[in-house]
C-alpha atoms as a PDB file:
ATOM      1  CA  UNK A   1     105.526  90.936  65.734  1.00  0.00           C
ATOM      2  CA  UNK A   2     103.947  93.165  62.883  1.00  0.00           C
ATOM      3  CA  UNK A   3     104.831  97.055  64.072  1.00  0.00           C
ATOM      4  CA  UNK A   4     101.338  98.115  62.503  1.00  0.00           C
ATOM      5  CA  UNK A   5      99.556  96.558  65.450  1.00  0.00           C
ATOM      6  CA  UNK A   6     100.815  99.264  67.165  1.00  0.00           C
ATOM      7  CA  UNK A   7      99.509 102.021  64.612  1.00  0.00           C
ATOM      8  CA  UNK A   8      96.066 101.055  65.038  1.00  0.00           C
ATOM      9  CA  UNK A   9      93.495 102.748  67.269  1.00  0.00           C
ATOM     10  CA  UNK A  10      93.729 102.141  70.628  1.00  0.00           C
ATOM     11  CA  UNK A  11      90.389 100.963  70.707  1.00  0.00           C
ATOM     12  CA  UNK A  12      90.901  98.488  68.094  1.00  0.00           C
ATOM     13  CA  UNK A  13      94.206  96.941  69.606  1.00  0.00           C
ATOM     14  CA  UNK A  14      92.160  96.854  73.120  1.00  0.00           C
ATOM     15  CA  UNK A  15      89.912  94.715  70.820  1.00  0.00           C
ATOM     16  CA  UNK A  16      92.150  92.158  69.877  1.00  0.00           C
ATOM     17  CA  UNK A  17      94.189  92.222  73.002  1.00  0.00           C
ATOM     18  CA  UNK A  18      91.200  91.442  75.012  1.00  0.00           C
ATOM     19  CA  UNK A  19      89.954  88.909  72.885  1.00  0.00           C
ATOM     20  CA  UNK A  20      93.548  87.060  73.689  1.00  0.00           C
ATOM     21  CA  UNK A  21      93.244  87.336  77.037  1.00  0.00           C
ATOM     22  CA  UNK A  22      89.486  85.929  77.249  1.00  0.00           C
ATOM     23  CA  UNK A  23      90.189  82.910  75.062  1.00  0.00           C
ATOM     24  CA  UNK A  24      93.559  82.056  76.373  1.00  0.00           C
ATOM     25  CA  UNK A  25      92.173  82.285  80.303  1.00  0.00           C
ATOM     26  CA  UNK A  26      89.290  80.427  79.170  1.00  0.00           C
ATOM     27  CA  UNK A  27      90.694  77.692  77.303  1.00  0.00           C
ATOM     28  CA  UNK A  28      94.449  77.565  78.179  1.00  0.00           C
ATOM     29  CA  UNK A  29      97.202  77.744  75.680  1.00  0.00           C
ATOM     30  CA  UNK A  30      96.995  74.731  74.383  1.00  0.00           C
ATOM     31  CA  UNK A  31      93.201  74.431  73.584  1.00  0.00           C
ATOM     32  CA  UNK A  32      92.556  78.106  72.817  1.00  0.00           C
ATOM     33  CA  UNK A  33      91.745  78.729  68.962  1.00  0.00           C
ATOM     34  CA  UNK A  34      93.261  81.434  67.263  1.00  0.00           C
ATOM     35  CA  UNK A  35      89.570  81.259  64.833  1.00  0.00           C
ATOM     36  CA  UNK A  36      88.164  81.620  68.041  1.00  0.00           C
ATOM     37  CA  UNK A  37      90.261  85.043  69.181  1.00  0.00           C
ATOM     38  CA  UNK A  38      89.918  86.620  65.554  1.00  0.00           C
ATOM     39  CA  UNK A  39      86.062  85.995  65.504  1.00  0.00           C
ATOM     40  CA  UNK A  40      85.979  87.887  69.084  1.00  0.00           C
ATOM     41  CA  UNK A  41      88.435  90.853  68.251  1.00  0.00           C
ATOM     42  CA  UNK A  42      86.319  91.387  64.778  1.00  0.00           C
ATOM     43  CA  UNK A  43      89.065  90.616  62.443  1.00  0.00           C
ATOM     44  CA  UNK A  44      90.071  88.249  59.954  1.00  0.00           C
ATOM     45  CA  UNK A  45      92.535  85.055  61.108  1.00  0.00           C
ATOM     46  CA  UNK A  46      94.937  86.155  58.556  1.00  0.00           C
ATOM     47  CA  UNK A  47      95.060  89.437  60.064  1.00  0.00           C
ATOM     48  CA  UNK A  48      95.337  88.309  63.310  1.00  0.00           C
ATOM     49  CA  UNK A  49      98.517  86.454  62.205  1.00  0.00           C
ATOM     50  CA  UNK A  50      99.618  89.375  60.074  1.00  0.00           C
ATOM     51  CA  UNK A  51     100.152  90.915  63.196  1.00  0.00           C
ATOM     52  CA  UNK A  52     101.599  88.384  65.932  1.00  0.00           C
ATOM     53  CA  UNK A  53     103.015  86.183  63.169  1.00  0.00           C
ATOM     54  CA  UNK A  54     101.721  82.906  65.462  1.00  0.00           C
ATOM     55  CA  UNK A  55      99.522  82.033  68.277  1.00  0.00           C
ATOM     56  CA  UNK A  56     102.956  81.518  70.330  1.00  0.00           C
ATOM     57  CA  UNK A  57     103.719  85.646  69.559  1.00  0.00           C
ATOM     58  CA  UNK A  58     100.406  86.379  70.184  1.00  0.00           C
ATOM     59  CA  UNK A  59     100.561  84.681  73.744  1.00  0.00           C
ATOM     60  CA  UNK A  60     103.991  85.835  74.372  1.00  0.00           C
ATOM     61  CA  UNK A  61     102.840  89.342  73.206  1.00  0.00           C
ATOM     62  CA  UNK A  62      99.947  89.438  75.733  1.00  0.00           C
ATOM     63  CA  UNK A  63     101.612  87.871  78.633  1.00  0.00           C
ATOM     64  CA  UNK A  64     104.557  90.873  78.480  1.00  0.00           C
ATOM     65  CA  UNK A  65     101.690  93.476  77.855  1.00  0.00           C
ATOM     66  CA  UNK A  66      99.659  92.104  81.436  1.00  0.00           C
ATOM     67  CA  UNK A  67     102.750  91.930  83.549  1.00  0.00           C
ATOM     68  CA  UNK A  68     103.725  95.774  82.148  1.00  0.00           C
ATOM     69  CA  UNK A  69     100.172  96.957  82.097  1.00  0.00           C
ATOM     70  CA  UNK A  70      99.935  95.850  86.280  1.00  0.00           C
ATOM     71  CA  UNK A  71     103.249  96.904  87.127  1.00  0.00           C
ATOM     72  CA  UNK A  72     102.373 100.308  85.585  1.00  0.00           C
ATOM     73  CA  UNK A  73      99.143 100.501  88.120  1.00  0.00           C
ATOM     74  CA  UNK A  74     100.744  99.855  91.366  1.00  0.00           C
ATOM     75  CA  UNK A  75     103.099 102.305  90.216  1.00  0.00           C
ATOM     76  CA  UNK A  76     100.851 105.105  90.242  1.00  0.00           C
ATOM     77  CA  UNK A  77      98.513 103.865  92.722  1.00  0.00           C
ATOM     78  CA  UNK A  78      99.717 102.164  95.498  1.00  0.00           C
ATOM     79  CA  UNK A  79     100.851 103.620  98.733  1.00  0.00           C
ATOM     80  CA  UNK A  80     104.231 102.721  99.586  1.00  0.00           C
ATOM     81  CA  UNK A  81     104.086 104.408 102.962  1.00  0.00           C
ATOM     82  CA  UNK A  82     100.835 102.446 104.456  1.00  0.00           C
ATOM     83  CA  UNK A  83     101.927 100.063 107.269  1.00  0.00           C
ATOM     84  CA  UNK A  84      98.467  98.524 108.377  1.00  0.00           C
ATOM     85  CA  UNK A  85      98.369  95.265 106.551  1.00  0.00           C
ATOM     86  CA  UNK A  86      93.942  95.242 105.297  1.00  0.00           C
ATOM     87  CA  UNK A  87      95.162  98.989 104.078  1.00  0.00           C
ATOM     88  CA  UNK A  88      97.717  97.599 101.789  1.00  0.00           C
ATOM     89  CA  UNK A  89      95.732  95.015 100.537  1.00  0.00           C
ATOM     90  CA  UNK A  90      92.872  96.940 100.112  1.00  0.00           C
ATOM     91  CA  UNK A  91      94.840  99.489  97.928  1.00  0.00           C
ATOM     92  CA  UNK A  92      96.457  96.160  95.849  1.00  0.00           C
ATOM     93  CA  UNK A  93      92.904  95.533  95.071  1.00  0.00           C
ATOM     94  CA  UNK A  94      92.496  98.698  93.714  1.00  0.00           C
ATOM     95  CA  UNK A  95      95.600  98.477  91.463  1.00  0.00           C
ATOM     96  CA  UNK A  96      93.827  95.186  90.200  1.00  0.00           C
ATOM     97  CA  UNK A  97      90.025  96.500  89.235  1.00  0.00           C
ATOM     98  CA  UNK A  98      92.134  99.340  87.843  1.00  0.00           C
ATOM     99  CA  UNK A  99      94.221  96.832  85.196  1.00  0.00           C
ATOM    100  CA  UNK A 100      90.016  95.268  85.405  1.00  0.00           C
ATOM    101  CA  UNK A 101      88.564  98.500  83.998  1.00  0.00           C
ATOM    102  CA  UNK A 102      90.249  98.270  80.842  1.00  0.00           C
ATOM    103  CA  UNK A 103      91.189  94.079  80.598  1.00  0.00           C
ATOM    104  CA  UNK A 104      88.362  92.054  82.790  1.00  0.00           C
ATOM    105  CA  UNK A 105      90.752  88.420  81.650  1.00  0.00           C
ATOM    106  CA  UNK A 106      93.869  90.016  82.283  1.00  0.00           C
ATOM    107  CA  UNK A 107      94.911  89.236  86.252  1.00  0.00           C
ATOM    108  CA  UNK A 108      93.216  85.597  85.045  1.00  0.00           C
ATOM    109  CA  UNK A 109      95.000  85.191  82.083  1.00  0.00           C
ATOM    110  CA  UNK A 110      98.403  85.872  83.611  1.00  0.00           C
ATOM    111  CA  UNK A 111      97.579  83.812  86.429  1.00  0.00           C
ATOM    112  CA  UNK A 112      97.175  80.786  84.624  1.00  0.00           C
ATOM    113  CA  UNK A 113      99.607  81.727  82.056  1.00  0.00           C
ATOM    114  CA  UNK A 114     102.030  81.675  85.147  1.00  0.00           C
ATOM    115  CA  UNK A 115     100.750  78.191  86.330  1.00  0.00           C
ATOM    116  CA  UNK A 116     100.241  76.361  83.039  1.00  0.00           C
ATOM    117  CA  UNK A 117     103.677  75.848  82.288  1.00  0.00           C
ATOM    118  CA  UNK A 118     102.963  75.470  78.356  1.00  0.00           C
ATOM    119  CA  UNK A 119     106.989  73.471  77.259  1.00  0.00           C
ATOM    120  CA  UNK A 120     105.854  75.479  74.202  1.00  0.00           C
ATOM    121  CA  UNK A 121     107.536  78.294  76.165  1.00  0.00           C
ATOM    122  CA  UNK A 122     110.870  77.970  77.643  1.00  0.00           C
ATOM    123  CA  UNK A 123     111.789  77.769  81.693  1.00  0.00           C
ATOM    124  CA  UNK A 124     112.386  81.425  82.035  1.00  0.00           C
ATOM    125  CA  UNK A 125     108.594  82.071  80.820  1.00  0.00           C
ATOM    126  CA  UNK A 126     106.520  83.571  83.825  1.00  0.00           C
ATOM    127  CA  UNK A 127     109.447  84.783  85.811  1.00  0.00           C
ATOM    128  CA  UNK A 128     108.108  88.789  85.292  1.00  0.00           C
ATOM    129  CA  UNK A 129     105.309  87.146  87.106  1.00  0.00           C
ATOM    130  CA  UNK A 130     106.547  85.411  89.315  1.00  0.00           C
ATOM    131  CA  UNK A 131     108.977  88.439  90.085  1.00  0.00           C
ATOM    132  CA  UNK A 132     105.703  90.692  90.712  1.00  0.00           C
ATOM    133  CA  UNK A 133     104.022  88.113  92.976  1.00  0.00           C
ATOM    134  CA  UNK A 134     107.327  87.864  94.956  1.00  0.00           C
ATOM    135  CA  UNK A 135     108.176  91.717  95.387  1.00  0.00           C
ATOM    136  CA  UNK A 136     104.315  92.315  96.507  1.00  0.00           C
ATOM    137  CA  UNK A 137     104.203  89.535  99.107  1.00  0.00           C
ATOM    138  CA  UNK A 138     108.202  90.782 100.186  1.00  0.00           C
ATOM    139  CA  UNK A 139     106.137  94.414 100.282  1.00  0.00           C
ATOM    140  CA  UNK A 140     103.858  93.058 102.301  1.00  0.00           C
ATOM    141  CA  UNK A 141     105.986  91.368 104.897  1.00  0.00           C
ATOM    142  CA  UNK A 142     108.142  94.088 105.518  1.00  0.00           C
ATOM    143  CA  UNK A 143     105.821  96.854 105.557  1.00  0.00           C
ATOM    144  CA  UNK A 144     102.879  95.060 107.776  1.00  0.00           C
ATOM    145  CA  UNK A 145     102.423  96.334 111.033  1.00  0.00           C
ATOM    146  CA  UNK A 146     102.580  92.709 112.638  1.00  0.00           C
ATOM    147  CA  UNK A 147     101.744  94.283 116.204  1.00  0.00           C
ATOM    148  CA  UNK A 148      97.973  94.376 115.323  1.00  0.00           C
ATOM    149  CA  UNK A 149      97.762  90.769 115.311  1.00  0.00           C
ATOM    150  CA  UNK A 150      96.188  88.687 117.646  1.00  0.00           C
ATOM    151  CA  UNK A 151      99.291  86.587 119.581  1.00  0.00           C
ATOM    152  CA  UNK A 152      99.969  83.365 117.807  1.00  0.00           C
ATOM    153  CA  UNK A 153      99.137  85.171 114.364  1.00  0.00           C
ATOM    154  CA  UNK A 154     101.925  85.703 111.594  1.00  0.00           C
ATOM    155  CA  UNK A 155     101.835  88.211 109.073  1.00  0.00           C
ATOM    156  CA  UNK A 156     102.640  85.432 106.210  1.00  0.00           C
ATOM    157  CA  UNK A 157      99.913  83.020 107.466  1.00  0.00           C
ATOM    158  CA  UNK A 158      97.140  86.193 106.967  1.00  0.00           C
ATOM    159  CA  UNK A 159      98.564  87.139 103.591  1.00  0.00           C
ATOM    160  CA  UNK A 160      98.121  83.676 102.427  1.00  0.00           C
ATOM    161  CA  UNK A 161      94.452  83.146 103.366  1.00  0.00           C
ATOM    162  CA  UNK A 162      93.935  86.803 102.227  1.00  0.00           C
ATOM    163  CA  UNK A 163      95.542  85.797  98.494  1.00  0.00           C
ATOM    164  CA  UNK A 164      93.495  82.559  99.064  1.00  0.00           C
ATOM    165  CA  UNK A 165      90.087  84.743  99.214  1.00  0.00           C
ATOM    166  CA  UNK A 166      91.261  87.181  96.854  1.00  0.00           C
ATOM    167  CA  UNK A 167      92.172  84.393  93.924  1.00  0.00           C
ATOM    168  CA  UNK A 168      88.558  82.447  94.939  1.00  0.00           C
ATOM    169  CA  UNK A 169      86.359  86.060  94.980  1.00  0.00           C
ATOM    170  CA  UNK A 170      87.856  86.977  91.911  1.00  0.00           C
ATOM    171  CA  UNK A 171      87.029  83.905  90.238  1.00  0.00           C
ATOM    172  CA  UNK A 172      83.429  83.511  91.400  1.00  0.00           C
ATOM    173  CA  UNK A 173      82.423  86.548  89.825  1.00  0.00           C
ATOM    174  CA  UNK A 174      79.948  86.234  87.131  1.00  0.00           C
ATOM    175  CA  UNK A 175      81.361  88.391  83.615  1.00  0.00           C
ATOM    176  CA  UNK A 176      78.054  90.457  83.957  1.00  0.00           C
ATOM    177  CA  UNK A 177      79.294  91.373  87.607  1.00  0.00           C
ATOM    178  CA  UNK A 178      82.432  92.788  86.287  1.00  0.00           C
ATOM    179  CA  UNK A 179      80.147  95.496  84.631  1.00  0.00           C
ATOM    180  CA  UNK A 180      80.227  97.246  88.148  1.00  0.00           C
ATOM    181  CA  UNK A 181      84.016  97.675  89.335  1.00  0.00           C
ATOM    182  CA  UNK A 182      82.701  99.419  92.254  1.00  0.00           C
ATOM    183  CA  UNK A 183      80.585  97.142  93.480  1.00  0.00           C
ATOM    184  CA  UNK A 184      82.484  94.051  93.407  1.00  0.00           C
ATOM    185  CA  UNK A 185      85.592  96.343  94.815  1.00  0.00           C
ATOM    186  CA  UNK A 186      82.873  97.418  97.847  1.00  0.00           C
ATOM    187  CA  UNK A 187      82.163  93.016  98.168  1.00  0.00           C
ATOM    188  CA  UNK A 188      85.753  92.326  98.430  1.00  0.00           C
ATOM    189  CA  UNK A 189      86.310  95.131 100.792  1.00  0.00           C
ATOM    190  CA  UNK A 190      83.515  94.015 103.175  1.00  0.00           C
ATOM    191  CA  UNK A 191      84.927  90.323 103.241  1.00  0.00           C
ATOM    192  CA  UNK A 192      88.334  92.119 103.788  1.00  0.00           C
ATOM    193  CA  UNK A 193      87.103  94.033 106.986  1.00  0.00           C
ATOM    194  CA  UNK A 194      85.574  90.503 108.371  1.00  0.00           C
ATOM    195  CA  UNK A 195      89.047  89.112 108.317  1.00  0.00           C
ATOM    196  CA  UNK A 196      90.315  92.029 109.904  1.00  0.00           C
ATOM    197  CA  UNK A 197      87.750  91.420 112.679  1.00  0.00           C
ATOM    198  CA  UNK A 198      89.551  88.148 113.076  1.00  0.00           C
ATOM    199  CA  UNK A 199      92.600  88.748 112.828  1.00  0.00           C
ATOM    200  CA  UNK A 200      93.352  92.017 114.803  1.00  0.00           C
ATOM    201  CA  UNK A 201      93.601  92.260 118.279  1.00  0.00           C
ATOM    202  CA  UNK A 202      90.334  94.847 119.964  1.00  0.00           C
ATOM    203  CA  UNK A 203      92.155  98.004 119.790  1.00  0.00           C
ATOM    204  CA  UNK A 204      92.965  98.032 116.887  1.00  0.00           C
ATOM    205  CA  UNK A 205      89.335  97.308 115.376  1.00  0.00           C
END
């Protein structure tokens, strides 16, 4: 990778980098045009590779930048002391419309990045991923307050229907709808609560 990617204006690099991750979580590695990305991020296709060398580095580049770019925001936003388990989430999902704010592909693009499995890249490609997904749903376990649940309710099979909502919501928003953070934040919190209401036993609603 070209260094003076990095000495352009963060505006511009936001440019390209977001162009990357619209394409590539629209069209998958494979089938995602590099004409397509340039045309998008306002440069040329030559300058475009001038600066990732291929559409591999390019990928590469963005998946690395996503995985750091999220684990940066539940760094300095999530609460590590919260026990009740719709708390936790709900702060997760604020770590996410945080990385949204600046990226609206990026959660998609690493999510599919994850699951495509491109043999362009080799077997240890996604495991920063995977490693995130794995230490957040080992956060949630051990931190849950599983008392709150109605009897015959585990903590894992809530956190999987929660993840299941949270991937489907996420999806099913329209791009304009990503114009307003706050309001699709407020949606997802108001489905959240009605799964609490389902899940938790009466004193604790």
């Amino acid at each position: 990778m070209n260094e003076r990617f990095f000495a352009l204006p963060e505006e511009r690099r936001n440019a390209i980098v977001n162009a990357g991750f619209h394409v590539f979580s629209k069209h998958g590695y494979k089938k995602a045009s590099t004409d397509e990305i340039a045309r998008e991020a306002g440069i040329s296709k030559a300058l475009l590779f001038h600066y990732f060398e291929s559409k591999k580095g390019l990928f590469a580049y963005l998946y690395d930048y996503g995985v750091e770019f999220l684990a940066d925001a539940i760094g300095r936003l999530h609460d590590y002391d919260e026990t009740d388990f719709f708390e936790i989430f709900a702060n997760a999902q604020a770590c996410k419309i945080e990385m949204l704010r600046e990226h609206p592909d990026a959660m998609q693009f690493l999510v599919s990045a994850y699951l495509e499995g491109d043999p362009a890249f080799g077997p240890e490609f996604g495991a920063g991923f995977q490693e995130a997904l794995e230490k957040s749903s080992r956060a949630f376990l051990v931190r849950a307050d599983a008392s709150k649940f109605r009897d015959g309710i585990t903590v894992e099979q809530v956190l999987n229907i929660v993840l299941w909502m949270s991937d489907g919501f996420m999806r099913a928003q329209p791009p304009q709808a990503l114009a307003d953070l706050e309001a699709v934040n407020n949606e997802f919190l108001a489905y959240l609560e009605l799964l609490r209401r389902q899940f938790y036993k009466e004193e604790y609603l």
